[in-house]
N, C-alpha and C. Protein backbone atom coordinates (compact mmCIF):
# COMPACT_ATOMS: atom_id res chain seq x y z
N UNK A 1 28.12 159.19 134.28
CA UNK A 1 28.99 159.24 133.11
C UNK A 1 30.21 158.35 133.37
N UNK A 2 30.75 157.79 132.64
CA UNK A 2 32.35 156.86 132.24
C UNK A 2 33.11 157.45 131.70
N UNK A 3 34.10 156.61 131.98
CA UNK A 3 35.14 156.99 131.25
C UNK A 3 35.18 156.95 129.30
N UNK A 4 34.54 156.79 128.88
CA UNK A 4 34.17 156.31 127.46
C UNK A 4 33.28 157.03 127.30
N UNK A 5 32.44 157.86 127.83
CA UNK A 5 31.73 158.72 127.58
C UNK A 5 32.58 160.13 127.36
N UNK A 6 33.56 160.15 127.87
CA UNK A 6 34.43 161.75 127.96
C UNK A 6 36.01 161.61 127.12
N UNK A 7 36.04 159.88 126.94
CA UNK A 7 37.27 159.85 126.02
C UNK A 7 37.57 160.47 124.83
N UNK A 8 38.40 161.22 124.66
CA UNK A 8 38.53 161.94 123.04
C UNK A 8 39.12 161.05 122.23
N UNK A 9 38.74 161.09 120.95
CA UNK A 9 39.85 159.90 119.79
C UNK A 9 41.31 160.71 120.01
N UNK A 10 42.17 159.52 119.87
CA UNK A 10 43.51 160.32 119.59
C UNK A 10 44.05 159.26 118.60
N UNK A 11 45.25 159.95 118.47
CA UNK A 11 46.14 159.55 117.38
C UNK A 11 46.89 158.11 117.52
N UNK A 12 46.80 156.68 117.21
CA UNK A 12 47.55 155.72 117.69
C UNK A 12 48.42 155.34 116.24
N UNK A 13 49.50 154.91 116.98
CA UNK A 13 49.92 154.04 115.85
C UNK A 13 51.12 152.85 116.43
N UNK A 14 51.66 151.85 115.80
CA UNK A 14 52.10 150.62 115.99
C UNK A 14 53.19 151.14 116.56
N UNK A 15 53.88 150.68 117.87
CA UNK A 15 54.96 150.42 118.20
C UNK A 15 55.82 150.52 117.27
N UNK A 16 56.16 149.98 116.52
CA UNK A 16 57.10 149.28 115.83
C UNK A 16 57.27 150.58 114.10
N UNK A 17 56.39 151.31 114.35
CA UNK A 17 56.19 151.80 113.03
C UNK A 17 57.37 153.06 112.87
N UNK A 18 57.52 153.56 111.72
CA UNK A 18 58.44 154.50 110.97
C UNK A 18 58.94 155.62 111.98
N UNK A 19 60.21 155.89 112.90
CA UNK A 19 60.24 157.00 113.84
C UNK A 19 59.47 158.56 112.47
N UNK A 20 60.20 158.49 111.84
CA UNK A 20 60.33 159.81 110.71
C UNK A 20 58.65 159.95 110.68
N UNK A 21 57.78 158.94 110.72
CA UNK A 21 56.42 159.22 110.09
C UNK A 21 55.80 159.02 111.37
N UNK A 22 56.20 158.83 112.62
CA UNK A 22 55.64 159.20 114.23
C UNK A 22 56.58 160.60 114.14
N UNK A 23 56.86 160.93 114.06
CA UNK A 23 57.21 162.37 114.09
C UNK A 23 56.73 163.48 113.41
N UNK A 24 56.45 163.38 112.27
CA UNK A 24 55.44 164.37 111.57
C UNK A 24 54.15 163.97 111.83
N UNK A 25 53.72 162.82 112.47
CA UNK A 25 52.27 163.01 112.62
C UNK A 25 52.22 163.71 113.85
N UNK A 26 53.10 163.51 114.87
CA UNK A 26 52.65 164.40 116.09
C UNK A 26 52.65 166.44 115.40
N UNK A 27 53.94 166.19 114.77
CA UNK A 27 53.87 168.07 114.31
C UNK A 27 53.26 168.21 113.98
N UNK A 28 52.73 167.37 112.79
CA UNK A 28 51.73 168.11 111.23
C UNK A 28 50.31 167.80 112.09
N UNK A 29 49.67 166.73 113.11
CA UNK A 29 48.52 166.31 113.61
C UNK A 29 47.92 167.24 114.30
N UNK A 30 47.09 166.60 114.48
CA UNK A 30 46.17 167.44 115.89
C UNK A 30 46.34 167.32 117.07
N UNK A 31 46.66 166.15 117.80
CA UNK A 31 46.86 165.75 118.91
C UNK A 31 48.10 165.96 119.23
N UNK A 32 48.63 166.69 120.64
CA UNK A 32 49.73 166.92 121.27
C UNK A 32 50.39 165.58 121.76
N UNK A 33 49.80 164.45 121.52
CA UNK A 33 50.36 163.41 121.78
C UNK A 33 50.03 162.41 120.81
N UNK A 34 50.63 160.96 121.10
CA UNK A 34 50.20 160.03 120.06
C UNK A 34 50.48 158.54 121.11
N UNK A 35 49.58 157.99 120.90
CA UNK A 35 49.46 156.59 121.59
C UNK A 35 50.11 155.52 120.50
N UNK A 36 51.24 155.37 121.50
CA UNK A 36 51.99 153.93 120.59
C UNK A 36 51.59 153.20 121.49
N UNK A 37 50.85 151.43 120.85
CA UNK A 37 50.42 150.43 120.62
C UNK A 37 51.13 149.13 120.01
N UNK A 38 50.97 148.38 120.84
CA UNK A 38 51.00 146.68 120.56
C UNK A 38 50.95 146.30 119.55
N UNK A 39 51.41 145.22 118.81
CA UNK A 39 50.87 144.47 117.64
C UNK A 39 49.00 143.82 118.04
N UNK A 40 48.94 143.77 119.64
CA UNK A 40 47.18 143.62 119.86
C UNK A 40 46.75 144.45 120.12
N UNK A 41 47.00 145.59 120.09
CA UNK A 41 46.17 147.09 120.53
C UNK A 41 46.79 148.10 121.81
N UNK A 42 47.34 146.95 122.71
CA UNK A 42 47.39 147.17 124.21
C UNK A 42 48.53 149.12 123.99
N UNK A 43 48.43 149.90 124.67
CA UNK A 43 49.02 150.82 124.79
C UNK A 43 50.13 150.55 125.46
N UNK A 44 51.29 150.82 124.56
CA UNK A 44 52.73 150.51 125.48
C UNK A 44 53.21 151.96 125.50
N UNK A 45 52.71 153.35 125.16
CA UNK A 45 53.52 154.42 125.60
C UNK A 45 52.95 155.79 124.69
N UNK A 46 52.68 157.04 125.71
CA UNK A 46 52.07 158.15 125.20
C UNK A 46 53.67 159.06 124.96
N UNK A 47 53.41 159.07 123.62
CA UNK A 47 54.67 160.17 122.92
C UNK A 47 53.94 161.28 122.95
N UNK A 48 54.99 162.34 123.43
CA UNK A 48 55.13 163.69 123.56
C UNK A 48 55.90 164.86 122.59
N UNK A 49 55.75 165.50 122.08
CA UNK A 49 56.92 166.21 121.20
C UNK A 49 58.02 166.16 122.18
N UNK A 50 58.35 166.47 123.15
CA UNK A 50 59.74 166.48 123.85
C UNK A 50 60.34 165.81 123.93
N UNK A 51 59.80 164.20 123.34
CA UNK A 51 60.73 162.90 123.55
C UNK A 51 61.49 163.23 122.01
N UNK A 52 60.46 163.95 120.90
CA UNK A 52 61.19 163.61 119.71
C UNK A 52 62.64 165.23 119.52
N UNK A 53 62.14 165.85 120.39
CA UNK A 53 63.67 167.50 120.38
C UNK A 53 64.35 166.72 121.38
N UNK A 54 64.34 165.90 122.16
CA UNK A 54 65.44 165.28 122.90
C UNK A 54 66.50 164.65 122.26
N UNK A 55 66.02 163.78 121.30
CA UNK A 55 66.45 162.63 120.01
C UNK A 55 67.50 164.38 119.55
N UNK A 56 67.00 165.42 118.98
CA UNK A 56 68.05 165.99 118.41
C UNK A 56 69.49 166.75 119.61
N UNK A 57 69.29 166.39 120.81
CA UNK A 57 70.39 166.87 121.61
C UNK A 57 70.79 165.85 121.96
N UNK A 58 72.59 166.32 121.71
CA UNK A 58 73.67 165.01 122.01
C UNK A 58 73.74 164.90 123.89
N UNK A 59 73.96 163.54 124.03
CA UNK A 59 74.19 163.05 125.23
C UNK A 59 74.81 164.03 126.23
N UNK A 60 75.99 164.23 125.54
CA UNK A 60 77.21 165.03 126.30
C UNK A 60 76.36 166.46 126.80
N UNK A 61 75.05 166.88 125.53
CA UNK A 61 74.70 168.32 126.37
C UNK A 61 73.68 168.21 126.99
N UNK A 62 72.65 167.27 126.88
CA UNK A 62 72.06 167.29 127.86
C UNK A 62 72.78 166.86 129.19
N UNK A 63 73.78 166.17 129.11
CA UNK A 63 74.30 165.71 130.60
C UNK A 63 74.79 167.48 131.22
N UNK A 64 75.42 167.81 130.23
CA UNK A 64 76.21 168.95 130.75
C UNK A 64 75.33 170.56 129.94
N UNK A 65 74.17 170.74 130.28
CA UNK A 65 73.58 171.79 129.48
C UNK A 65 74.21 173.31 129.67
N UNK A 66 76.11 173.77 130.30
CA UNK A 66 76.52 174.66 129.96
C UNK A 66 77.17 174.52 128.54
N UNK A 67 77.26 173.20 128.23
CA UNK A 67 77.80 173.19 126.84
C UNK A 67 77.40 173.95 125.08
N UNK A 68 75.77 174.15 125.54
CA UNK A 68 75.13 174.30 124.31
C UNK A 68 75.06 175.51 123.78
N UNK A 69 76.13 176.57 124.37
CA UNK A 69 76.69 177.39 124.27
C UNK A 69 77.62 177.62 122.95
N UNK A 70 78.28 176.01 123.22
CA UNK A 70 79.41 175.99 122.77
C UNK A 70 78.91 174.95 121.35
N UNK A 71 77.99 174.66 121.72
CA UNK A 71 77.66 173.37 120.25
C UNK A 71 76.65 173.86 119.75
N UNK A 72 76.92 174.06 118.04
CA UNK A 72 76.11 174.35 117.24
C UNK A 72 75.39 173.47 116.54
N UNK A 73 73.28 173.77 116.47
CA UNK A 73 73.37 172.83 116.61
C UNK A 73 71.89 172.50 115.23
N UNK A 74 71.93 172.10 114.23
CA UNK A 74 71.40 171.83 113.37
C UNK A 74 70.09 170.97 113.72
N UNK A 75 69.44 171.28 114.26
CA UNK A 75 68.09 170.55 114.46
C UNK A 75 67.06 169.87 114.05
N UNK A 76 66.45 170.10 112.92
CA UNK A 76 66.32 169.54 111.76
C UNK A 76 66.74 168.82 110.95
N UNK A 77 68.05 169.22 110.64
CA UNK A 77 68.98 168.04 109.92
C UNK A 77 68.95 166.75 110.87
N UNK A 78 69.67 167.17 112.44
CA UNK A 78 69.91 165.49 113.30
C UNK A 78 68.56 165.19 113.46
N UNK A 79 67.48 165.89 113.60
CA UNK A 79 66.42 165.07 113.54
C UNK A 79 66.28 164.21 112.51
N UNK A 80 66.22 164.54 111.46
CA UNK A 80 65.83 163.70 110.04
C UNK A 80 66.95 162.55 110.29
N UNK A 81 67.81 163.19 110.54
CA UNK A 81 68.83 162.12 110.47
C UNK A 81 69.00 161.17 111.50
N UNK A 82 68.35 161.43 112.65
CA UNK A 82 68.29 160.09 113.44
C UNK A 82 67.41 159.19 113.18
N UNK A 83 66.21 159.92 112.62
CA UNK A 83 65.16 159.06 112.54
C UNK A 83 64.90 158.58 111.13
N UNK A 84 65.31 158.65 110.15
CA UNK A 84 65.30 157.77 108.73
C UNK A 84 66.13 156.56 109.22
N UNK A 85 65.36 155.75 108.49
CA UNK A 85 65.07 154.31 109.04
C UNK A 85 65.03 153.64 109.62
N UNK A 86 64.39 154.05 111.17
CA UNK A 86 64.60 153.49 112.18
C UNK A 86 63.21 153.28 112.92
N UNK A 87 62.86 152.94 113.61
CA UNK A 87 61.41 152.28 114.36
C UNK A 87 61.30 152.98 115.45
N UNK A 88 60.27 153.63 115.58
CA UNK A 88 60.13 154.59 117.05
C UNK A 88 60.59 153.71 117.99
N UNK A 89 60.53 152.79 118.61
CA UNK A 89 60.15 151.82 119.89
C UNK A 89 62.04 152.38 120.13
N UNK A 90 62.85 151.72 119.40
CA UNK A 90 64.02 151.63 119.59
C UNK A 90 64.75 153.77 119.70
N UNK A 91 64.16 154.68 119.48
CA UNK A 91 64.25 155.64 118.94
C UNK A 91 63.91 156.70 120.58
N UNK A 92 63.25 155.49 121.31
CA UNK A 92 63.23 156.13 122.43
C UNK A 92 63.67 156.44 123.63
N UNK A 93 64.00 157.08 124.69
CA UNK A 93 64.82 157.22 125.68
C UNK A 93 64.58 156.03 126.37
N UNK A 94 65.37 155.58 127.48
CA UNK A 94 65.33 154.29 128.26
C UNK A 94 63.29 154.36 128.67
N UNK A 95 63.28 152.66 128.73
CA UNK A 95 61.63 152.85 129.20
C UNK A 95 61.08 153.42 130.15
N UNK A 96 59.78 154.06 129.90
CA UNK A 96 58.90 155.10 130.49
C UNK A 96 57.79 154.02 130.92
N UNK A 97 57.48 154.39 131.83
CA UNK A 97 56.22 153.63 132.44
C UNK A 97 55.52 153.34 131.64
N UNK A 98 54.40 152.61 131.87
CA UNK A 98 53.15 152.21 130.70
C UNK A 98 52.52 153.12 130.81
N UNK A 99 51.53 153.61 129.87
CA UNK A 99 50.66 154.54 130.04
C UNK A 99 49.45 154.06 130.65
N UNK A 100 49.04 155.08 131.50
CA UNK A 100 47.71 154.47 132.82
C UNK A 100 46.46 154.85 131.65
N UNK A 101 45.88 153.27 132.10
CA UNK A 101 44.98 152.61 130.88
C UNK A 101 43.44 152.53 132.38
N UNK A 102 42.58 152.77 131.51
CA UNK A 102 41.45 152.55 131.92
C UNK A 102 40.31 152.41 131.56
N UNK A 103 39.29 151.12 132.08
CA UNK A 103 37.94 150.57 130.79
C UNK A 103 37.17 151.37 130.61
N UNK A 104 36.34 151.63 129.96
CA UNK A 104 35.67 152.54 128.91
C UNK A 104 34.49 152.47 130.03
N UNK A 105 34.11 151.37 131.41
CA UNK A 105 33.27 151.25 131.76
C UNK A 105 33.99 152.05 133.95
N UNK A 106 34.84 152.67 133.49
CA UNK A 106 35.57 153.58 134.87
C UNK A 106 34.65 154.52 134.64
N UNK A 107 34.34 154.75 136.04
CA UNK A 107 33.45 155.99 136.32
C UNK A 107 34.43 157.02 136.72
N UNK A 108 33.88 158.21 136.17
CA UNK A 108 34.77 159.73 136.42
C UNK A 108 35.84 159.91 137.71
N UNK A 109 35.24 159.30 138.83
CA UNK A 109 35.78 159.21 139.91
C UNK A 109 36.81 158.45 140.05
N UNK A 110 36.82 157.20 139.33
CA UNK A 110 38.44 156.29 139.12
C UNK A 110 39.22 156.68 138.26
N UNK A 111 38.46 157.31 137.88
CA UNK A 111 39.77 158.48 136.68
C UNK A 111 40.13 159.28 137.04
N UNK A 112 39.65 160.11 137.93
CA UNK A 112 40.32 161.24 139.08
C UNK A 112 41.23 160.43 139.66
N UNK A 113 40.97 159.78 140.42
CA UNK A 113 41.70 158.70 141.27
C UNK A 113 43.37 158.00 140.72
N UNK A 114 43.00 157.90 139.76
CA UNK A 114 44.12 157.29 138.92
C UNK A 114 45.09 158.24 138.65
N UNK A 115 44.27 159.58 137.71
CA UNK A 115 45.48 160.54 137.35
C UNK A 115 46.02 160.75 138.38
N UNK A 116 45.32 161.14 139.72
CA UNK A 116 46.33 161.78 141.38
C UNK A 116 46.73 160.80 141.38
N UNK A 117 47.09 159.46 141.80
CA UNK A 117 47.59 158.41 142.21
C UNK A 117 48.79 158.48 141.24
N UNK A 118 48.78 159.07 140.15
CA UNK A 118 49.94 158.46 139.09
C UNK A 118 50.73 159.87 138.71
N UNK A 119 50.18 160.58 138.63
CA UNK A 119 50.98 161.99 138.49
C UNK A 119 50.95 162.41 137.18
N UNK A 120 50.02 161.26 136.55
CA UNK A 120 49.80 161.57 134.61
C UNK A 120 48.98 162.86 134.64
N UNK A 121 48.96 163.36 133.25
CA UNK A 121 47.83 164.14 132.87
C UNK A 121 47.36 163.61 132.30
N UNK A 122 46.94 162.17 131.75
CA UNK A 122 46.55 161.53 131.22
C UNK A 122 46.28 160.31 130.83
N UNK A 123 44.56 159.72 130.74
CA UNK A 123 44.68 158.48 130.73
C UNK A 123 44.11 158.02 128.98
N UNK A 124 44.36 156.65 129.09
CA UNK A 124 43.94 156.32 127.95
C UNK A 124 43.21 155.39 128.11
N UNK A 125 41.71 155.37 127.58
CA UNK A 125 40.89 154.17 127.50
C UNK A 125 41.04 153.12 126.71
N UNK A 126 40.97 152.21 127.05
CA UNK A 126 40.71 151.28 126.31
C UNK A 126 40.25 149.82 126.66
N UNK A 127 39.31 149.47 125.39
CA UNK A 127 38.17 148.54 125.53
C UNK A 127 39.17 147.40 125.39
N UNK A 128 38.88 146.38 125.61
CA UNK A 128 39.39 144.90 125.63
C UNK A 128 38.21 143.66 125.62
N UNK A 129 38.88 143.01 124.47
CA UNK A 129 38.13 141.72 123.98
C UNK A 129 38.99 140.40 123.75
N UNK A 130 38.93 139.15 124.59
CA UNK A 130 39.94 138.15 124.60
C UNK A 130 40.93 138.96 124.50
N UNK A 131 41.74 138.65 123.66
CA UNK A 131 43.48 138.64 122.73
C UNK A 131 43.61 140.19 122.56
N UNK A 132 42.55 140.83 122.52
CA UNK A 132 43.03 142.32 121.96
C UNK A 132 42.46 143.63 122.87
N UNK A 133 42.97 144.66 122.60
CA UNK A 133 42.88 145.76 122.70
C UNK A 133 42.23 146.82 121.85
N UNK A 134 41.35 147.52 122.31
CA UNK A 134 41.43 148.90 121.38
C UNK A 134 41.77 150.40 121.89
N UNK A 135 41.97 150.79 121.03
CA UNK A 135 42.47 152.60 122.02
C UNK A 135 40.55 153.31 121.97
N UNK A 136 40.07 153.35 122.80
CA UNK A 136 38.86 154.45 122.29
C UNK A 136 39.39 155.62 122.38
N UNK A 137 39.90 156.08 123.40
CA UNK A 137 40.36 157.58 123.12
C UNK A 137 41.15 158.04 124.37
N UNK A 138 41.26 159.53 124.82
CA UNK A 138 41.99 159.29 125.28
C UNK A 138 41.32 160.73 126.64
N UNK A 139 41.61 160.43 128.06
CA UNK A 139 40.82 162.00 128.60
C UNK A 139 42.38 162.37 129.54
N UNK A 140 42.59 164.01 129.02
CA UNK A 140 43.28 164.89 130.34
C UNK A 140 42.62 165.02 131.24
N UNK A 141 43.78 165.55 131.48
CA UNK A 141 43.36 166.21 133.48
C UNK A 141 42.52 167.57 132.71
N UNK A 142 42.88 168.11 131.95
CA UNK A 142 42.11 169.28 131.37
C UNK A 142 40.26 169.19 130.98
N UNK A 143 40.77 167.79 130.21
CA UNK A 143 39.02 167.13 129.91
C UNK A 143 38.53 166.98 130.99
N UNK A 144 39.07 166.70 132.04
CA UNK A 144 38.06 166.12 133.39
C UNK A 144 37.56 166.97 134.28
N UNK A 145 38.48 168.62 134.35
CA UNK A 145 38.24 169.08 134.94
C UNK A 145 36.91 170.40 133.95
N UNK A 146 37.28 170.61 132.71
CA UNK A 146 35.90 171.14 131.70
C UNK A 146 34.68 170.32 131.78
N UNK A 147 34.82 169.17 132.39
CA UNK A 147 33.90 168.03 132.55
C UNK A 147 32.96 168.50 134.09
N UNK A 148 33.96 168.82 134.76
CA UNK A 148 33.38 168.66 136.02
C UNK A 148 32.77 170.29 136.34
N UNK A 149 33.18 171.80 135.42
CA UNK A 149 33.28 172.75 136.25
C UNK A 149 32.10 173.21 135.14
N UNK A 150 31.33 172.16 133.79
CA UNK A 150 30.54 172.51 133.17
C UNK A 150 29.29 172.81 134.33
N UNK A 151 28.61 173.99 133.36
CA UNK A 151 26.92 173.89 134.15
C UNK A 151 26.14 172.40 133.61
N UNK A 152 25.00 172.07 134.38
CA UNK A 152 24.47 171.13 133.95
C UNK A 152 23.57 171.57 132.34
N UNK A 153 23.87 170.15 131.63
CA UNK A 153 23.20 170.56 130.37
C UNK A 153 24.72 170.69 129.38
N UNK A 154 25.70 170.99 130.10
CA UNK A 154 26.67 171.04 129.37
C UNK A 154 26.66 172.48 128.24
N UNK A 155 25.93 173.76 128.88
CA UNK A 155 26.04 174.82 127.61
C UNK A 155 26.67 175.53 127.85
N UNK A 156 27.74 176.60 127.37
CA UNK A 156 28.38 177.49 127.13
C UNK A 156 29.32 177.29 128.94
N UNK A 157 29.55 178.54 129.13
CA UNK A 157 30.54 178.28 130.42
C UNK A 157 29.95 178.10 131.50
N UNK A 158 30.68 177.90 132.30
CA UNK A 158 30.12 178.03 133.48
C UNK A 158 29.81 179.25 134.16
N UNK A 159 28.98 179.44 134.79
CA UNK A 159 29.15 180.59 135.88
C UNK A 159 29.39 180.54 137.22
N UNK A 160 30.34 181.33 136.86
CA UNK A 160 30.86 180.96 138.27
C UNK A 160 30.21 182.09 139.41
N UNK A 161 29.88 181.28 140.72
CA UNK A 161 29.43 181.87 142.03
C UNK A 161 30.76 182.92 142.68
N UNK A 162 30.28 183.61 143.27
CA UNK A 162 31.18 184.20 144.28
C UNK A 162 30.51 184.30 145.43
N UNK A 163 31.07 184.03 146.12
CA UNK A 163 30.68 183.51 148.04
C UNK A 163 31.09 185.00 148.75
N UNK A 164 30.24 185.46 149.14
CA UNK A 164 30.05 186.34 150.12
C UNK A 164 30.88 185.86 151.90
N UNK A 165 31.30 186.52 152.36
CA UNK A 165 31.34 185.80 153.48
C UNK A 165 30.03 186.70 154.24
N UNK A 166 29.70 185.94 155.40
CA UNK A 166 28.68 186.09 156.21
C UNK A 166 29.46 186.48 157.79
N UNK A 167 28.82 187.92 158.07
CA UNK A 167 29.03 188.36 159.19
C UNK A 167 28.10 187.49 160.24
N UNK A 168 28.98 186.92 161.47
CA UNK A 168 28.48 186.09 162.41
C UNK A 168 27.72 187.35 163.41
């Protein structure tokens, strides 16, 4: 099996596109995340809901979080309000690594390899042709490991063994 065999679709959308409408697609969506993308496909960064409740706390309290005690704090409103008319890319905290990308033709084992090596829970596939990119989808550490602890055949759960120990 590959990596493209276990990739799930996820949610992408343009770099450059509407913060306000990358923000309700992560709430209102399915996917706990959303792959922002290149004007050629290439993945420049996996958004999290926590990047967008960060956007509503001021500098001063996250630096100093005995403050938020003291600051009341409308959440909803500064959300809306930071993000009408503005472009996710710019909307985001200083840059975050790239997101760890891998070909649709990685075997399970370089995808293990990668997530430990990188500390992600997550990679994102994607196919490449000349000039461009595509997102196929996207596998957790969660997918890999329902992947690996399936019975063969892939039906219902696993069963799990229990090991006896053996008197020497």
């Amino acid at each position: 099996m590959h990596a493209g065999d276990l990739a799930q679709p996820c949610t992408t959308l343009p770099w450059d596109c509407d913060a306000l409408e990358a923000a309700r697609t992560l709430a209102f969506g399915t996917d706990p995340h959303l792959v922002l993308v290149a004007a050629d496909g290439t993945p420049r960064r996996v958004l999290h809901g926590t990047e967008f409740i960060r956007l509503v706390l001021p500098e001063f309290v996250v630096a100093q979080p005995g403050l938020t005690a003291l600051y009341g704090l409308d959440g909803p409103h500064r959300l809306k309000e930071t993000l009408a008319g503005r472009r996710i890319g710019p909307c985001l905290a200083a840059p975050a690594s790239r997101p760890l990308v891998v070909a649709p033709s990685a075997t399970l084992t370089q995808v293990m390899l990668a997530l430990v090596g990188s500390g992600s829970q997550l990679v994102v596939v994607v196919s490449r042709e000349r000039d461009t990119a595509e997102v196929v989808g996207v596998i957790t550490a969660r997918d890999l490991l329902a992947h690996v602890l399936s019975p063969p055949g892939g039906q219902g759960e696993p069963a799990l063994e229990r090991s006896t120990p053996k008197n020497p």
